[in-house]
N, C-alpha and C. Protein backbone atom coordinates (compact mmCIF):
# COMPACT_ATOMS: atom_id res chain seq x y z
N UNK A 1 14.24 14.75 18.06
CA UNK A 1 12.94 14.44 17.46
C UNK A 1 13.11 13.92 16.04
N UNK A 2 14.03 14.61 15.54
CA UNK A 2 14.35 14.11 13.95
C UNK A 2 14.54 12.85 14.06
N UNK A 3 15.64 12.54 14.60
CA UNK A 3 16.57 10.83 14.71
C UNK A 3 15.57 10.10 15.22
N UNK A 4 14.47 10.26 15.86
CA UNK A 4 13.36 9.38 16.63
C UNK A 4 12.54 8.93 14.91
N UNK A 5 12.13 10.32 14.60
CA UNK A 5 11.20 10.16 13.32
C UNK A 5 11.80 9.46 12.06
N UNK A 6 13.03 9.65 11.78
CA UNK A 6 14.19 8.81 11.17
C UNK A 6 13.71 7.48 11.83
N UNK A 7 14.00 6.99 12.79
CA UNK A 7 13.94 5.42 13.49
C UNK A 7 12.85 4.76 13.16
N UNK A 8 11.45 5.71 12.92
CA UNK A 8 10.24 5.41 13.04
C UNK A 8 9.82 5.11 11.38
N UNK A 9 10.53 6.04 10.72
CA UNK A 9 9.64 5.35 9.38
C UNK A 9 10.97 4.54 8.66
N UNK A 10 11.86 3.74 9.52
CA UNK A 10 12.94 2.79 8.84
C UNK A 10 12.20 1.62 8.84
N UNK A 11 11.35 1.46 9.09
CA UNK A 11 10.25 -0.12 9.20
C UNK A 11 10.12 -0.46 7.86
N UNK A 12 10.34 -1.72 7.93
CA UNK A 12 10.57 -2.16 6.73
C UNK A 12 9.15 -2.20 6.12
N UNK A 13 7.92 -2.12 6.56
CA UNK A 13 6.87 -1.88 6.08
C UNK A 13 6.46 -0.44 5.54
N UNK A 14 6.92 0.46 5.87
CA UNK A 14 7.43 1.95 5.33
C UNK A 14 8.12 1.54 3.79
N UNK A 15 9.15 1.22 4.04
CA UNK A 15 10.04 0.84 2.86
C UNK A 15 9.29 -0.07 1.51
N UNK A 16 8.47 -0.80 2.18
CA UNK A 16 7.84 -1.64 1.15
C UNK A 16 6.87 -0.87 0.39
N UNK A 17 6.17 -0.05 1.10
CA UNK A 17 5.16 0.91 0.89
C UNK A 17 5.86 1.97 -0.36
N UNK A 18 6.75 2.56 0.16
CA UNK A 18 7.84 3.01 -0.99
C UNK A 18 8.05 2.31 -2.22
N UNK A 19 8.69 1.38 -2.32
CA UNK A 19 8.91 0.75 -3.15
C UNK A 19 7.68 -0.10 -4.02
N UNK A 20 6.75 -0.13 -3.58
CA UNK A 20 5.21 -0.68 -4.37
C UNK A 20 4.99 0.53 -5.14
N UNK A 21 5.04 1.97 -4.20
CA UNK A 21 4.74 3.58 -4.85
C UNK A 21 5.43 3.24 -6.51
N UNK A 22 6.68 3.38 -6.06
CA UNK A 22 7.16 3.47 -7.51
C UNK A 22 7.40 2.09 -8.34
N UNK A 23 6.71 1.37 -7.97
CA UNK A 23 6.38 -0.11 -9.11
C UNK A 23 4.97 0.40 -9.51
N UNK A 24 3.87 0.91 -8.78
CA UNK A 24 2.80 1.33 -9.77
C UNK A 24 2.93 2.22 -10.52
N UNK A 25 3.71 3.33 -10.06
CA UNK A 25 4.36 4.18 -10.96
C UNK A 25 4.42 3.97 -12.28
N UNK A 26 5.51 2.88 -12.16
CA UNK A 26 6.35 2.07 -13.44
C UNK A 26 5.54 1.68 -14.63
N UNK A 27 4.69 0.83 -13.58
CA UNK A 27 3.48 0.03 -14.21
C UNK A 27 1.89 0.82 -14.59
N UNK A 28 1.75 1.88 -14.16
CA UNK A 28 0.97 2.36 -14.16
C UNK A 28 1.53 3.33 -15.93
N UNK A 29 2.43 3.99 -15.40
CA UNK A 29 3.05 4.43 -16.71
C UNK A 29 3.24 3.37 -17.90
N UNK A 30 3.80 2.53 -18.09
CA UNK A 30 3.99 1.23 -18.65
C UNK A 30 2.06 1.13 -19.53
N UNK A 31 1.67 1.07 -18.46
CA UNK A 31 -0.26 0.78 -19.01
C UNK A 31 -0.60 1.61 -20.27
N UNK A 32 -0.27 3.05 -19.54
CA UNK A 32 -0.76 4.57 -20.33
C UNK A 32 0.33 4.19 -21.81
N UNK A 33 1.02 3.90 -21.64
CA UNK A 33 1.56 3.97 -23.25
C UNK A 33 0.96 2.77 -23.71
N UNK A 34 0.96 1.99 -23.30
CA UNK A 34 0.69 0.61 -24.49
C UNK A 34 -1.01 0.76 -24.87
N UNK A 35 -1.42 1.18 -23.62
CA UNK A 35 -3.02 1.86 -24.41
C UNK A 35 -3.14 2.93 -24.77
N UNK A 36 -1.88 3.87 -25.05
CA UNK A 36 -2.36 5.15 -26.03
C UNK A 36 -3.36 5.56 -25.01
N UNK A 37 -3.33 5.76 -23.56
CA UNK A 37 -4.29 6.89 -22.82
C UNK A 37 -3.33 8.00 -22.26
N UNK A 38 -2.09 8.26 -22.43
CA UNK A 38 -1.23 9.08 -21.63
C UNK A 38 -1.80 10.54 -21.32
N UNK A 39 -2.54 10.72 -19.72
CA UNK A 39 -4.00 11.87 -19.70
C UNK A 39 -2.88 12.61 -18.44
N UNK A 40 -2.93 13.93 -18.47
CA UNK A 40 -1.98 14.62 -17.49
C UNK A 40 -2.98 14.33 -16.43
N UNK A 41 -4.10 14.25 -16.68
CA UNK A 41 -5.13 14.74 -15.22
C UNK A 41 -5.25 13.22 -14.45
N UNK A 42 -4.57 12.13 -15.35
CA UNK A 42 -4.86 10.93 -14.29
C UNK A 42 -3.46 10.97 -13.31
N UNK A 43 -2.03 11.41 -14.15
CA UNK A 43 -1.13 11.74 -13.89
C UNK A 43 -0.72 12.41 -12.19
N UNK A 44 -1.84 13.46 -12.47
CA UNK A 44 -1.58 14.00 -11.34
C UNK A 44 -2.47 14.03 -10.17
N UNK A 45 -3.61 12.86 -10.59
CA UNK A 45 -4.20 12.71 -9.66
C UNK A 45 -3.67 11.52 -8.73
N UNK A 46 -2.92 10.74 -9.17
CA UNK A 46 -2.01 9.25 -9.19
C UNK A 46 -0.66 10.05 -7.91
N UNK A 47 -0.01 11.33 -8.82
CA UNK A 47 0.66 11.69 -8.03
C UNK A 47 0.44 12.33 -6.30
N UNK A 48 -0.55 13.05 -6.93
CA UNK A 48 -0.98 13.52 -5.30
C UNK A 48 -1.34 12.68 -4.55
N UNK A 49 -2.01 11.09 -5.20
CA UNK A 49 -2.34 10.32 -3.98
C UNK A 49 -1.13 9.24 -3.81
N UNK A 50 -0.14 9.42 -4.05
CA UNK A 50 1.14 8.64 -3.78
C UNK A 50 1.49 9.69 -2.99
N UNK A 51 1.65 10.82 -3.20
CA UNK A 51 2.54 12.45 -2.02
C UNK A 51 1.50 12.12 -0.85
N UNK A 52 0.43 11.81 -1.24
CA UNK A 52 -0.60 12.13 0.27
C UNK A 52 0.03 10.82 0.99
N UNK A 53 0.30 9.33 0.40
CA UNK A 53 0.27 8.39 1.20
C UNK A 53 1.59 8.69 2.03
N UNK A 54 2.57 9.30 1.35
CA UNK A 54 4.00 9.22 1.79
C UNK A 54 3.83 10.31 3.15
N UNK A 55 2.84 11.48 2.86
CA UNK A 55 2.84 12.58 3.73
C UNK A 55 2.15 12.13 5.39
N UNK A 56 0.82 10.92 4.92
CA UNK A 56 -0.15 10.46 6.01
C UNK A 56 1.04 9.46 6.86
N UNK A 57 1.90 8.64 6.12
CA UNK A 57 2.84 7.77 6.78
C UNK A 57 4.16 9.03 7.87
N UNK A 58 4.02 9.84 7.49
CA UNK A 58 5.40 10.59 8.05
C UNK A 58 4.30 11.40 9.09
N UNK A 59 2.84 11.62 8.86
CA UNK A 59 2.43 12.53 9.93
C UNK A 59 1.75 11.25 11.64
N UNK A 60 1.78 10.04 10.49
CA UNK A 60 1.51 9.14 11.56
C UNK A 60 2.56 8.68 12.84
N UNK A 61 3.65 8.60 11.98
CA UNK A 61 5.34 8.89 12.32
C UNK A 61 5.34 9.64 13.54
N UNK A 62 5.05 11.13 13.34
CA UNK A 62 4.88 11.66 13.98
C UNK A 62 3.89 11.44 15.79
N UNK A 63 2.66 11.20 15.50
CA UNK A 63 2.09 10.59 16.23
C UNK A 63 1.94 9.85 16.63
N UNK A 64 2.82 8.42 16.52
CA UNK A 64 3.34 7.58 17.18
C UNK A 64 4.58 8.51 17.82
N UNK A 65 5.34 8.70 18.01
CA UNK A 65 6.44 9.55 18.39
C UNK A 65 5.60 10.02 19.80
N UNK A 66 4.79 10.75 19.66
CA UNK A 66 4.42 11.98 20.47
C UNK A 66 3.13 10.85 21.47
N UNK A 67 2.33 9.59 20.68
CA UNK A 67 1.20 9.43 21.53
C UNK A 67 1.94 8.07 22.06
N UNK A 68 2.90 7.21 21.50
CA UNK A 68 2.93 6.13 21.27
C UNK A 68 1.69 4.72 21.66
N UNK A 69 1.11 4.72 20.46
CA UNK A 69 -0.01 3.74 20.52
C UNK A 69 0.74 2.42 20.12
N UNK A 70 -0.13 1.20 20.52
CA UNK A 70 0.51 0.35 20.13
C UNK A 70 -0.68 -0.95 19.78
N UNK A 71 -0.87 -1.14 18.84
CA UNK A 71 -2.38 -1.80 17.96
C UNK A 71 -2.53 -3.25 18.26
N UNK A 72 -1.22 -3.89 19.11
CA UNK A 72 -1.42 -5.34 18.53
C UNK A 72 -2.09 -5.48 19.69
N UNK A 73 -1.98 -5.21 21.39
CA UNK A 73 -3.19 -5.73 21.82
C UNK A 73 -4.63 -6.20 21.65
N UNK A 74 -4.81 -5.21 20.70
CA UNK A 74 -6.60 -5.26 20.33
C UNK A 74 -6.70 -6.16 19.18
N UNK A 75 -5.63 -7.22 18.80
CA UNK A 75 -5.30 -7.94 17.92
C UNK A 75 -6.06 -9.09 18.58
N UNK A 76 -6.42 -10.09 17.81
CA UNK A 76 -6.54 -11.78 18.19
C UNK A 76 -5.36 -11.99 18.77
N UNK A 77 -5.22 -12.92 19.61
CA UNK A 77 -3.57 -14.13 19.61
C UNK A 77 -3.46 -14.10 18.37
N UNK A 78 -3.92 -15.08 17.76
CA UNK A 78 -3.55 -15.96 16.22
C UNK A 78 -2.70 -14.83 15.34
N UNK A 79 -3.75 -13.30 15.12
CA UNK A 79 -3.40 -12.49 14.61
C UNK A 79 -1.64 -11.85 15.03
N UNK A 80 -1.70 -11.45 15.94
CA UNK A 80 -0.84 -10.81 16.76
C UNK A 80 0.59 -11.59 16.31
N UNK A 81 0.33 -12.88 16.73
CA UNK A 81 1.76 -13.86 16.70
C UNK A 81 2.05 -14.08 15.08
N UNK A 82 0.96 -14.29 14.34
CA UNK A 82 1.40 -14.88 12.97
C UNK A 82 1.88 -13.66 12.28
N UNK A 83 1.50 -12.20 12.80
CA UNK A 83 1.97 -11.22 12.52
C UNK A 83 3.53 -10.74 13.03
N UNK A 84 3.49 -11.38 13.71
CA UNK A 84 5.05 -11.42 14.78
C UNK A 84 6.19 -12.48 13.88
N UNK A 85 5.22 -13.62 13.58
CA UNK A 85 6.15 -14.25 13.01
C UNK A 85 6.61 -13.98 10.98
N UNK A 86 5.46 -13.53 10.65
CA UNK A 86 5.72 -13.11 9.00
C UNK A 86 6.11 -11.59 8.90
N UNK A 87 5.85 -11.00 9.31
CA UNK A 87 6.26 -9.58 9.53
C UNK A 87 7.31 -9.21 10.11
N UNK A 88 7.69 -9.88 11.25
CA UNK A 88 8.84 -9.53 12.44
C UNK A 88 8.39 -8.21 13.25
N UNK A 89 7.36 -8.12 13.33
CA UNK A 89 7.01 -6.81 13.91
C UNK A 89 5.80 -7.09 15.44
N UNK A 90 6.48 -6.39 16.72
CA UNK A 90 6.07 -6.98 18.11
C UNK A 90 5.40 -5.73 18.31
N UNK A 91 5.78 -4.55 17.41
CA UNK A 91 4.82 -3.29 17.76
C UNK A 91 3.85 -2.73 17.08
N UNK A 92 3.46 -2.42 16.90
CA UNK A 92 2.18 -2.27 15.29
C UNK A 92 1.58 -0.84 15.89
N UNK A 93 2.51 0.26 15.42
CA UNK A 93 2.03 1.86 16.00
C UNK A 93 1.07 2.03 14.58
N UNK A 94 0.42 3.37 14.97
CA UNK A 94 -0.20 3.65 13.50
C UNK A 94 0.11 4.20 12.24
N UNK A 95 1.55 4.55 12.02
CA UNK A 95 2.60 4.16 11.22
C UNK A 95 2.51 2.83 10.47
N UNK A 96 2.91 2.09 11.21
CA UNK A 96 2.86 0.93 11.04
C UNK A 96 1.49 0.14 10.34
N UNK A 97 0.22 0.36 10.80
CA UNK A 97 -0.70 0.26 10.38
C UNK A 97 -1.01 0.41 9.12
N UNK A 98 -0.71 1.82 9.40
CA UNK A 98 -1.37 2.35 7.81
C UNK A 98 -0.45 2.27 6.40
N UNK A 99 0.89 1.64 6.90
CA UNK A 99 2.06 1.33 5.85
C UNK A 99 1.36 -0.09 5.35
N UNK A 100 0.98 -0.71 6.55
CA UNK A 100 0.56 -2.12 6.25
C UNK A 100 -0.83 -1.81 5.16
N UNK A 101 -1.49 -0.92 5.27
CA UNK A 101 -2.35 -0.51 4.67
C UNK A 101 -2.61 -0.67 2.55
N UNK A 102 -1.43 0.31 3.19
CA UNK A 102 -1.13 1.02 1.78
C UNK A 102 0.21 0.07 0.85
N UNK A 103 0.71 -0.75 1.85
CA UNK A 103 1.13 -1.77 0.91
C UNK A 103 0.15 -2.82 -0.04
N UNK A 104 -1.04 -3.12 1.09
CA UNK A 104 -2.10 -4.28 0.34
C UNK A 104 -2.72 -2.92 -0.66
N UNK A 105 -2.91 -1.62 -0.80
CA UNK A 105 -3.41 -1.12 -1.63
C UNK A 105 -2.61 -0.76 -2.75
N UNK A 106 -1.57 -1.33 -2.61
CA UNK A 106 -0.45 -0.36 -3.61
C UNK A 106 -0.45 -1.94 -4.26
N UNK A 107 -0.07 -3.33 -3.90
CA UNK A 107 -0.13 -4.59 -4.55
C UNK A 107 -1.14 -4.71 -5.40
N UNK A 108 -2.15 -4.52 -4.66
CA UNK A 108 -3.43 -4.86 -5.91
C UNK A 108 -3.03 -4.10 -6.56
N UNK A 109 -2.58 -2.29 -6.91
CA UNK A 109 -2.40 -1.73 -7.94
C UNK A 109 -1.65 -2.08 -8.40
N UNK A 110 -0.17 -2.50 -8.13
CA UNK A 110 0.56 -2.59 -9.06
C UNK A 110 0.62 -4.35 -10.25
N UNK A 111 -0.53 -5.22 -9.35
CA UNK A 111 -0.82 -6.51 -10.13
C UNK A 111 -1.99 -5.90 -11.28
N UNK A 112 -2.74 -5.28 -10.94
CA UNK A 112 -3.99 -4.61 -12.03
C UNK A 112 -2.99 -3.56 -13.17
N UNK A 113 -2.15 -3.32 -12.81
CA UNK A 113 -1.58 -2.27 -13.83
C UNK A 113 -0.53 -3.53 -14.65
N UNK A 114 0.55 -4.40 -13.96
CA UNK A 114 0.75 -5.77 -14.53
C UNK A 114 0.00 -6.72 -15.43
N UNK A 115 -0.79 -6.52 -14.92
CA UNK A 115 -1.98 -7.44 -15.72
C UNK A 115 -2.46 -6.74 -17.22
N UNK A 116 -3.00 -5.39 -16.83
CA UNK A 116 -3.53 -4.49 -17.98
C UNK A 116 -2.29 -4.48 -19.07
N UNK A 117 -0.38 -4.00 -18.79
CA UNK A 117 0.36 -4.44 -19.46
C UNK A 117 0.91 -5.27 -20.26
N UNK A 118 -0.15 -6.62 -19.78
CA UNK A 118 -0.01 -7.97 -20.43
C UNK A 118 0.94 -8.89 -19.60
N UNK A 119 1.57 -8.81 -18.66
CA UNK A 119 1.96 -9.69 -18.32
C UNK A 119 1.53 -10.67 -17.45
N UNK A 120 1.85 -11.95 -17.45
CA UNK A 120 0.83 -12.88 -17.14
C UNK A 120 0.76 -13.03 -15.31
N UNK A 121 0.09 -11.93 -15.05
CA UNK A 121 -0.24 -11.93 -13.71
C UNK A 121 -1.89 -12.31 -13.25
N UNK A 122 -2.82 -11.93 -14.09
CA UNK A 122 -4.00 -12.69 -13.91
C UNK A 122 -4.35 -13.51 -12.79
N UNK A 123 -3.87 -14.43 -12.79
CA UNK A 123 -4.81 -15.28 -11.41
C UNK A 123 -4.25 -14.83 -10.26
N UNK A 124 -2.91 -14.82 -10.36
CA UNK A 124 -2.86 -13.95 -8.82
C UNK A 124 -3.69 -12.42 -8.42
N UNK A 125 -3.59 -11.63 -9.81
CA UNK A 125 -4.69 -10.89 -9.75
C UNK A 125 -5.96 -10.83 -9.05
N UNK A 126 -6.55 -12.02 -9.91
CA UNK A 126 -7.83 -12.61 -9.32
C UNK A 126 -8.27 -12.78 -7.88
N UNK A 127 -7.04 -13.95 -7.60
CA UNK A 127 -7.04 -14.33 -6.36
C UNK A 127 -7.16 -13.05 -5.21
N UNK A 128 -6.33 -12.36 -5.28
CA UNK A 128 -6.17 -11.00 -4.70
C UNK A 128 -7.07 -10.33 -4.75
N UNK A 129 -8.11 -10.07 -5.39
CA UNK A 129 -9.05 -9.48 -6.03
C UNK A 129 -10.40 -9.68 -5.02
N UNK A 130 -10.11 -11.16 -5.44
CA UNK A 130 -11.72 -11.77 -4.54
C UNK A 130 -11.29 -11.87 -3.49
N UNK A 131 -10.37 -12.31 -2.78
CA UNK A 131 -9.93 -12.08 -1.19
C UNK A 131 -10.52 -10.61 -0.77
N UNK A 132 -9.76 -9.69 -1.46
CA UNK A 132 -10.83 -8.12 -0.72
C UNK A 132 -12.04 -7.77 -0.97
N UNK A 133 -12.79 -8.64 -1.72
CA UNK A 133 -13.93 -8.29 -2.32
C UNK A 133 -14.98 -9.04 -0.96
N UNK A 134 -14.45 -10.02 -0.14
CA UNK A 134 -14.89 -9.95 0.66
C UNK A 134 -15.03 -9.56 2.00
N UNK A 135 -13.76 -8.43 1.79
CA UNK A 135 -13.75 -7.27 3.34
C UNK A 135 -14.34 -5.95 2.75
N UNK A 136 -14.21 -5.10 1.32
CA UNK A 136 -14.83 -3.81 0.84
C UNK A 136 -15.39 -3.93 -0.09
N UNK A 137 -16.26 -3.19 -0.44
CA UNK A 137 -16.53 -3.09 -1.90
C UNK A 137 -15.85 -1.32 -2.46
N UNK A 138 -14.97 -1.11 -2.12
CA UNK A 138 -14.43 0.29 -2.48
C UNK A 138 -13.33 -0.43 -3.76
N UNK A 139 -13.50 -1.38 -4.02
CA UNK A 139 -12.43 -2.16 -5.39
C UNK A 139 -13.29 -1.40 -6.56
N UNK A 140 -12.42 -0.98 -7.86
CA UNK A 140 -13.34 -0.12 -8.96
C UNK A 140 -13.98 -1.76 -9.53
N UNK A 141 -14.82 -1.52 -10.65
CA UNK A 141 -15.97 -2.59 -11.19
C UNK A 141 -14.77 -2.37 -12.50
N UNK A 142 -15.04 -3.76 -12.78
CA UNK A 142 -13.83 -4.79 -13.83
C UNK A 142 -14.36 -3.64 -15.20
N UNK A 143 -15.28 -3.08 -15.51
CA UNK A 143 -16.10 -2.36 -16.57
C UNK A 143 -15.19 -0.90 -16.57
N UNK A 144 -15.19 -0.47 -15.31
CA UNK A 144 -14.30 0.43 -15.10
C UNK A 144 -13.30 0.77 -15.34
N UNK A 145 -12.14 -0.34 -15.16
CA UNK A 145 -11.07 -0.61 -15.07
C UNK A 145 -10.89 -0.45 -16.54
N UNK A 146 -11.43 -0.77 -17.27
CA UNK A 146 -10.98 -1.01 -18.87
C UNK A 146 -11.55 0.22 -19.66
């Protein structure tokens, strides 16, 4: 069961998900000093929801393991294949899903924490920005942010 669950979160979309974690990290930390806000309570609210994402990816792990679902049927064609072809991925469990998830949520963070740092990330920002602004409105208000 271990070596299965090992196999299951080696997806390179797991990994990416990881590695965005600790670039907002970076950048998120990076922010708090150059604006003089360094607050324990954002600290650890930042942390628990990076432990929760890592914990929801390993319990999904799990449940792919035990249910094995598999998402891309209920996909478009278009979707399915262009996902086959930029991703490399023919199975899309809910692992998988929700890595894919939390990578597009971890990018926007770590371009908004880039940006707030000063470095000249802005329009890709943007761009990124208004692309989800027309699937949620759960994005914080630009007033907020600052």
């Amino acid at each position: 069961m271990l070596n299965l669950l090992m196999m299951k979160l080696s997806c390179s979309l797991v990994y990416a998900t990881i590695i965005l974690i600790v670039a907002d990290t970076v950048f998120g930390f990076g922010r708090a000093v150059k604006q003089h806000v360094l607050n324990s309570s954002f600290g650890i609210d930042g942390a628990i929801r990076k432990v929760s994402m890592i914990i929801a990816l390993i319990i999904c792990a799990c449940m792919d393991i035990i249910v094995s679902i598999d998402l891309v049927p209920i996909l478009p064609n278009g979707v399915s294949e262009s996902m086959n072809k930029f991703l490399n991925i023919s199975h899309l469990g809910v692992a998988e899903f929700f890595a894919l998830l939390f990578v597009l949520y971890e990018i926007v963070s770590v371009l908004k924490n880039m940006y707030l740092c000063g470095l000249p990330v802005k329009g890709v920002y943007e761009f990124i920005r208004k692309f989800l602004l027309k699937y949620t409105d759960e994005l914080p208000d630009e007033e907020s942010e600052k």
